[in-house]
Protein backbone atom coordinates (compact mmCIF):
# COMPACT_ATOMS: atom_id res chain seq x y z
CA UNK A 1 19.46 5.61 -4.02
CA UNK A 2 18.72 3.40 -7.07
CA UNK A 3 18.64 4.47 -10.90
CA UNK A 4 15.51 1.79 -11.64
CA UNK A 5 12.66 3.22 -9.48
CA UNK A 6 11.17 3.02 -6.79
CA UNK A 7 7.99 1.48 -6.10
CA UNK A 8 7.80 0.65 -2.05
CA UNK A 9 8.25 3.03 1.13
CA UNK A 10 7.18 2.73 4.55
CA UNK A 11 8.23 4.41 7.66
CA UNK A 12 7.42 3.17 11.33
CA UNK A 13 8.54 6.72 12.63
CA UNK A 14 9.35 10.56 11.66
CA UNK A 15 13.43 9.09 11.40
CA UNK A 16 12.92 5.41 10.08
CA UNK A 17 11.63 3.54 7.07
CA UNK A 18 12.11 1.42 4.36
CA UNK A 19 11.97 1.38 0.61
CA UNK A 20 12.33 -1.14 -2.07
CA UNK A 21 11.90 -1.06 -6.00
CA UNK A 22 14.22 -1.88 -8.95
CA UNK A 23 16.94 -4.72 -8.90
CA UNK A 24 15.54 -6.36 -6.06
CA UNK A 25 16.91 -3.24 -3.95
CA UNK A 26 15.40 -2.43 -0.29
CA UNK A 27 16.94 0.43 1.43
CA UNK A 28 16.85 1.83 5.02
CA UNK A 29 16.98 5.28 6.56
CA UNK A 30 17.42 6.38 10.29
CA UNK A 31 17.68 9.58 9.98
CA UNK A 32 14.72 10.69 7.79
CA UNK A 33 15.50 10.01 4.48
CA UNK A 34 18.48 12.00 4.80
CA UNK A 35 21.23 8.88 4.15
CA UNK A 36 19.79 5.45 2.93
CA UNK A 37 21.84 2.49 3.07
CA UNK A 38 20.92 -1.01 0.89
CA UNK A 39 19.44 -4.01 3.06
CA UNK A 40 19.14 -6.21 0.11
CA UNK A 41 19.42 -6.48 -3.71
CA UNK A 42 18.57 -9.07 -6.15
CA UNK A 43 19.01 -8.60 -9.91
CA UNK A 44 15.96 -8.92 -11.73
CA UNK A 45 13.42 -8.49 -8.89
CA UNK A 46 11.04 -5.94 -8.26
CA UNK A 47 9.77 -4.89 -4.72
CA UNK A 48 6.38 -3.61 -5.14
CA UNK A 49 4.86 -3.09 -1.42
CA UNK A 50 6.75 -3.60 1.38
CA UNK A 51 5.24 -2.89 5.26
CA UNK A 52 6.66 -3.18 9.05
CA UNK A 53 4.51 -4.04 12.02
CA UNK A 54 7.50 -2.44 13.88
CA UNK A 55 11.00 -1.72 13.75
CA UNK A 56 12.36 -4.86 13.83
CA UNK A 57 9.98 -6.97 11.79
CA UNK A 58 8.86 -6.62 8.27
CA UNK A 59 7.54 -8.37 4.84
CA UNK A 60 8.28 -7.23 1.43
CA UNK A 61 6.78 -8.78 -1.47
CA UNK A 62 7.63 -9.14 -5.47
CA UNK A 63 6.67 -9.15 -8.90
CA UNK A 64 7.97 -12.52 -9.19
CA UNK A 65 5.74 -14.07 -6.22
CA UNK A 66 8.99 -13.38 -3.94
CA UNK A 67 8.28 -12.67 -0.13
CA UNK A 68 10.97 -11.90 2.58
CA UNK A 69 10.61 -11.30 5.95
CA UNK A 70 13.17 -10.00 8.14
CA UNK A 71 13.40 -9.97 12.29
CA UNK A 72 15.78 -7.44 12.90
CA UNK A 73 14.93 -4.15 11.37
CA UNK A 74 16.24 -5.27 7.79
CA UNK A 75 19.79 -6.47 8.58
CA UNK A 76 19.00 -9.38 7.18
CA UNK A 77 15.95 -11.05 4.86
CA UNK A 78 14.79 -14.50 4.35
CA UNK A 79 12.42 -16.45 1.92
CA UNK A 80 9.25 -17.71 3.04
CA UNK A 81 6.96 -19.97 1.31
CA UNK A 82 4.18 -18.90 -1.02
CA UNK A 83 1.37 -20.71 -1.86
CA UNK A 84 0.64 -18.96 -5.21
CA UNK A 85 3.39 -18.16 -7.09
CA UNK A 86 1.67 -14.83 -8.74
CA UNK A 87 2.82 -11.06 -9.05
CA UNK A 88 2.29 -9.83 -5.73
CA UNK A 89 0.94 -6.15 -5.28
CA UNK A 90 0.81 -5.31 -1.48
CA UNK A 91 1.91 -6.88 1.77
CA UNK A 92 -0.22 -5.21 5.15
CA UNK A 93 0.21 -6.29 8.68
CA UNK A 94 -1.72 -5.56 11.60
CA UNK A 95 0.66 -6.58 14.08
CA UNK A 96 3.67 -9.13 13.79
CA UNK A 97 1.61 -12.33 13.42
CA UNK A 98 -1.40 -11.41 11.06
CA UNK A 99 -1.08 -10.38 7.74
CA UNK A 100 -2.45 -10.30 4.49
CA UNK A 101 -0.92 -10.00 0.74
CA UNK A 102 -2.67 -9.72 -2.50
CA UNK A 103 -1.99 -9.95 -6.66
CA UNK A 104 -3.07 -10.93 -9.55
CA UNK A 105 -5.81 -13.39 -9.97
CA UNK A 106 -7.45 -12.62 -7.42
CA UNK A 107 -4.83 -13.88 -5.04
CA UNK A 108 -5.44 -12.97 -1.32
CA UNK A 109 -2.95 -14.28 1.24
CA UNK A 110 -3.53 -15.09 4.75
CA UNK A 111 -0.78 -15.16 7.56
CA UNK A 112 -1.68 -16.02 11.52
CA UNK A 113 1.70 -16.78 12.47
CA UNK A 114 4.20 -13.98 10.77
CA UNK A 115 4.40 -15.62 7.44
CA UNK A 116 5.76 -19.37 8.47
CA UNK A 117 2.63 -20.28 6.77
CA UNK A 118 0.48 -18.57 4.27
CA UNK A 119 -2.86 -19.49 3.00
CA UNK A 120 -4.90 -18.97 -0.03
CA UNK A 121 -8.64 -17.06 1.14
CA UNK A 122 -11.25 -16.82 -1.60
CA UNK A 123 -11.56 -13.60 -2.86
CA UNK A 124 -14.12 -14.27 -5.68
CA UNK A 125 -12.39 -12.41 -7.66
CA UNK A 126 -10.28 -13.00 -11.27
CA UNK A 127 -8.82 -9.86 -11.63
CA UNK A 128 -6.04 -8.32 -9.96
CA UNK A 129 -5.90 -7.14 -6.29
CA UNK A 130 -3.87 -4.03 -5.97
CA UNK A 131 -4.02 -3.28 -2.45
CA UNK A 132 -5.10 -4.62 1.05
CA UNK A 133 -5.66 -2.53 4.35
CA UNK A 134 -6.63 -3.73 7.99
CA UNK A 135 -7.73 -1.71 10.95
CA UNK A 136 -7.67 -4.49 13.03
CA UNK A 137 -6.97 -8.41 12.72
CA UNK A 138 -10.66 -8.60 11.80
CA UNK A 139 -12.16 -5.40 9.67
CA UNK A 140 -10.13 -5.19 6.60
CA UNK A 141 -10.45 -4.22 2.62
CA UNK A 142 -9.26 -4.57 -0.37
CA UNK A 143 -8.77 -2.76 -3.99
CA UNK A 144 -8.40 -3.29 -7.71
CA UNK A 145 -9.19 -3.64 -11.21
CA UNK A 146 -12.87 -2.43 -12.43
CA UNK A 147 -13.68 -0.73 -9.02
CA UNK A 148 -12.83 -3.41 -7.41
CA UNK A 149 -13.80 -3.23 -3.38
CA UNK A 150 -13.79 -5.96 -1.04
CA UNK A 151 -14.33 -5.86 2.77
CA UNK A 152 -14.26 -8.61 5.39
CA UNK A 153 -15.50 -8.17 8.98
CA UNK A 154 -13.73 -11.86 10.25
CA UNK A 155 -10.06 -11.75 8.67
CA UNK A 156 -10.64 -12.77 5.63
CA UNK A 157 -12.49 -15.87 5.91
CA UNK A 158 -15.16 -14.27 3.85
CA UNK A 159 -14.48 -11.15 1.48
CA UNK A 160 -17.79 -9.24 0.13
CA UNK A 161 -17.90 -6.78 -2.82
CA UNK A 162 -18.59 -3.54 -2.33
CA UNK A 163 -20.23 -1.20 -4.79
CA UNK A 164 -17.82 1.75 -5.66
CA UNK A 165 -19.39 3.04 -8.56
CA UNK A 166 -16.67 3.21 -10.80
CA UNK A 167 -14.63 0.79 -13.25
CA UNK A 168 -11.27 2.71 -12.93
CA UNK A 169 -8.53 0.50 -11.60
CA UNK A 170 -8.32 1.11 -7.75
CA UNK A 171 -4.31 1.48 -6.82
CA UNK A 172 -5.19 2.35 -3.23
CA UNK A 173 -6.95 1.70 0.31
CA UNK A 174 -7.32 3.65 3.41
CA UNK A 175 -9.30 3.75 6.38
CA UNK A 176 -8.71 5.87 9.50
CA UNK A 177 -11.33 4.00 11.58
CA UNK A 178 -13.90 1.14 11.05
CA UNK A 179 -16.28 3.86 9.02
CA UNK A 180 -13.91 6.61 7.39
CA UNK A 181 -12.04 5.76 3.80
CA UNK A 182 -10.62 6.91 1.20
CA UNK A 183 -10.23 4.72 -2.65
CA UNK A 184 -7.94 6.49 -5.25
CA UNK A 185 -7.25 5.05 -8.68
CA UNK A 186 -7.48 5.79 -12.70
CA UNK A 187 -8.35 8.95 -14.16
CA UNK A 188 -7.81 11.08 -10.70
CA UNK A 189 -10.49 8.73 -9.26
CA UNK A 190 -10.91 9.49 -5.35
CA UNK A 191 -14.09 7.89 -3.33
CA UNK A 192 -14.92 8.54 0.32
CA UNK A 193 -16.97 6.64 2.57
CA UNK A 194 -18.67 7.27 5.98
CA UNK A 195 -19.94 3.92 6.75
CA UNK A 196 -17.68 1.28 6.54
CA UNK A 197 -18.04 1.10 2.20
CA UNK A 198 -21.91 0.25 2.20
CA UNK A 199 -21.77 3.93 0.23
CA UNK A 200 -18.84 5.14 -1.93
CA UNK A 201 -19.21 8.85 -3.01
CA UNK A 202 -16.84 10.36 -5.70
CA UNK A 203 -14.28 13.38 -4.33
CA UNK A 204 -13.38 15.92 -6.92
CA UNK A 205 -9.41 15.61 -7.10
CA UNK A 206 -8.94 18.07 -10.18
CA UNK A 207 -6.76 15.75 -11.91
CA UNK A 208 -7.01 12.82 -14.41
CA UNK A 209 -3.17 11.79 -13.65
CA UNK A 210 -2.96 8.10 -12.01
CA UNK A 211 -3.48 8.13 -8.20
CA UNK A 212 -1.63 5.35 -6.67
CA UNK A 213 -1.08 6.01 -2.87
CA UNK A 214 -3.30 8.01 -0.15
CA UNK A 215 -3.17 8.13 3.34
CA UNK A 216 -4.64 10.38 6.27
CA UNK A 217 -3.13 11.50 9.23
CA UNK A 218 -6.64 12.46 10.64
CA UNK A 219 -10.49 12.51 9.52
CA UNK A 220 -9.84 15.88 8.26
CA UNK A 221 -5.70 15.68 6.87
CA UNK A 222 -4.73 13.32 4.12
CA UNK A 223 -2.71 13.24 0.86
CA UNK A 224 -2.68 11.58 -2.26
CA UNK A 225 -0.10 10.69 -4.82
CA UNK A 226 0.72 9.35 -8.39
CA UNK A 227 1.62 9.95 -12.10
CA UNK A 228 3.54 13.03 -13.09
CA UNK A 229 4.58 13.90 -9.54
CA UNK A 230 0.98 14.67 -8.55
CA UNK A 231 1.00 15.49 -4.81
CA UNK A 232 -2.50 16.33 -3.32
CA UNK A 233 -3.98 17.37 0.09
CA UNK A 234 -6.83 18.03 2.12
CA UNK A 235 -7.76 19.72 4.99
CA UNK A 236 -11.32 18.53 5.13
CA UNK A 237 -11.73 14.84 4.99
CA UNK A 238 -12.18 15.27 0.72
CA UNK A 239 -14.27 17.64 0.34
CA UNK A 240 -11.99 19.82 -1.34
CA UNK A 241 -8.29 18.61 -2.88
CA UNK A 242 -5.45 20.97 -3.01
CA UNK A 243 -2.43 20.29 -5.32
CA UNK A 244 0.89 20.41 -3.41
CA UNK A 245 4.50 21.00 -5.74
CA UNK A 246 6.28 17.80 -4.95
CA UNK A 247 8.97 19.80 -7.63
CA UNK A 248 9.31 16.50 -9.56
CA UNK A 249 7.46 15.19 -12.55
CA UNK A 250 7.94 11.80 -12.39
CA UNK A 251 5.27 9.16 -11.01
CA UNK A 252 4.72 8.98 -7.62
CA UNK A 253 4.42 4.78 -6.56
CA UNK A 254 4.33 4.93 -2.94
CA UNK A 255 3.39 6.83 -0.04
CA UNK A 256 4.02 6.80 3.66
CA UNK A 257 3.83 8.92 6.57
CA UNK A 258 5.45 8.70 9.81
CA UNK A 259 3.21 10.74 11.78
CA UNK A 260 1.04 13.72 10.92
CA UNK A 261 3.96 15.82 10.10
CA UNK A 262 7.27 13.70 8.41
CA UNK A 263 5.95 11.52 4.76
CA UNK A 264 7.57 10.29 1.94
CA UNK A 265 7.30 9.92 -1.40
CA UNK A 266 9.04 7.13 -3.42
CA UNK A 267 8.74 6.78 -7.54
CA UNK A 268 10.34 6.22 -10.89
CA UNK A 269 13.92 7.36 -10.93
CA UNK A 270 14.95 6.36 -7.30
């Protein structure tokens, strides 16, 4: 795959998905994971988030400000403007049209039209944004430095803080319907909510490695990744985390799952 790391996956299926990382690289699989095949490389870029509303179209952002969208499933990539030319940590569409990205500064990123334009939103916020999620084109949050949480219930015209109780860095987001998420960060830090983030509550993970990624296939299934090839899952929504042997020991930087069965786990090394 690629000798620099990866730090980007995302599959739209149990066969097909995307990664990106290191020298500007973004791969694509059709068959699983079992061959990959480069889309794009750049020396000297990074690809830190990438994500596809569907097959055919998809964003992936960089650590220089880079963004690139593509039509046709990856076969080829082209530039679109950016308004703030920042480190940019995480790209998330709800469907092909609206989208949001965030980095540092505070930077969030608002698309209505698939990226032809993007526009600044006011976060309130100085310190980096590390992640953005969306159930819908109007209920979304965000996550970061300090315990960062932000929500919005109209797109993004105006984000709130939330109160998570904890000044780890937050690496990542997830909600599996407008009440039900999951925050993981620093120090093994996982917090669950059951009302939309008015209340975080702390989950015992029984680590203190880095989380960066978690996602659920269900209220009840979900997994979380991150620094020396921590793998964990539930079975009951959090209340209890079970360490899974991902048979690596390098750091986990990105997470996806194709359905409730197939994921994918992308980190340093290729």
């Amino acid at each position: 795959m690629t000798s620099n790391g990866l730090w980007a996956v995302h599959f739209v299926s149990a066969s097909e998905g995307w990664a990106g990382g290191g020298d500007g690289t973004i791969l694509h699989t059709a068959d699983g994971g079992a061959s990959w095949r480069a889309q794009y490389k750049e020396k000297g870029e990074r690809f830190f988030s990438l994500h596809f509303s569907d097959r055919l179209h998809g964003w992936a952002i960089s650590w220089t400000g880079k963004i690139l969208h593509t039509i046709d499933g990856g076969g080829s990539w082209q530039e679109q403007p950016n308004p703030e030319r920042v480190w940019l940590w995480d790209v998330y569409f709800t469907d092909r049209l609206n989208g949001w990205i965030v980095g540092d500064k505070g930077v969030i990123l608002h698309t209505a039209d698939g990226g032809r334009r993007w526009e600044v939103q006011k976060s309130g916020q100085t310190d980096p944004i590390l992640e953005v999620f969306f159930i819908d084109p109007q209920r979304g949050w965000a996550a970061g430095w300090n315990g960062m949480i932000l929500q919005t219930q109209d797109g993004g015209e105006k984000w709130t803080a939330q109160k998570s109780g904890t000044t780890a860095a937050l690496e990542a987001i997830f909600f599996i319907d407008p009440l039900r998420g999951w925050a993981v960060g620093r120090q093994g830090t996982i917090l669950r909510t059951t009302d939309g983030g008015k209340r975080w509550q702390p989950q015992q993970s029984g680590t203190e490695h880095l989380l960066i990624g978690v996602q659920f296939a269900s209220p009840q299934i979900g997994w979380a990744a991150g620094g020396s090839g921590t793998m964990l899952k539930t079975e009951n929504g959090g209340a209890t985390w079970e360490k899974v042997d991902a048979a690596v020991n390098k750091t986990f930087e990105g997470l996806s799952f194709g359905d409730d069965r197939h994921g994918w786990a992308v980190g340093w090394g290729g």
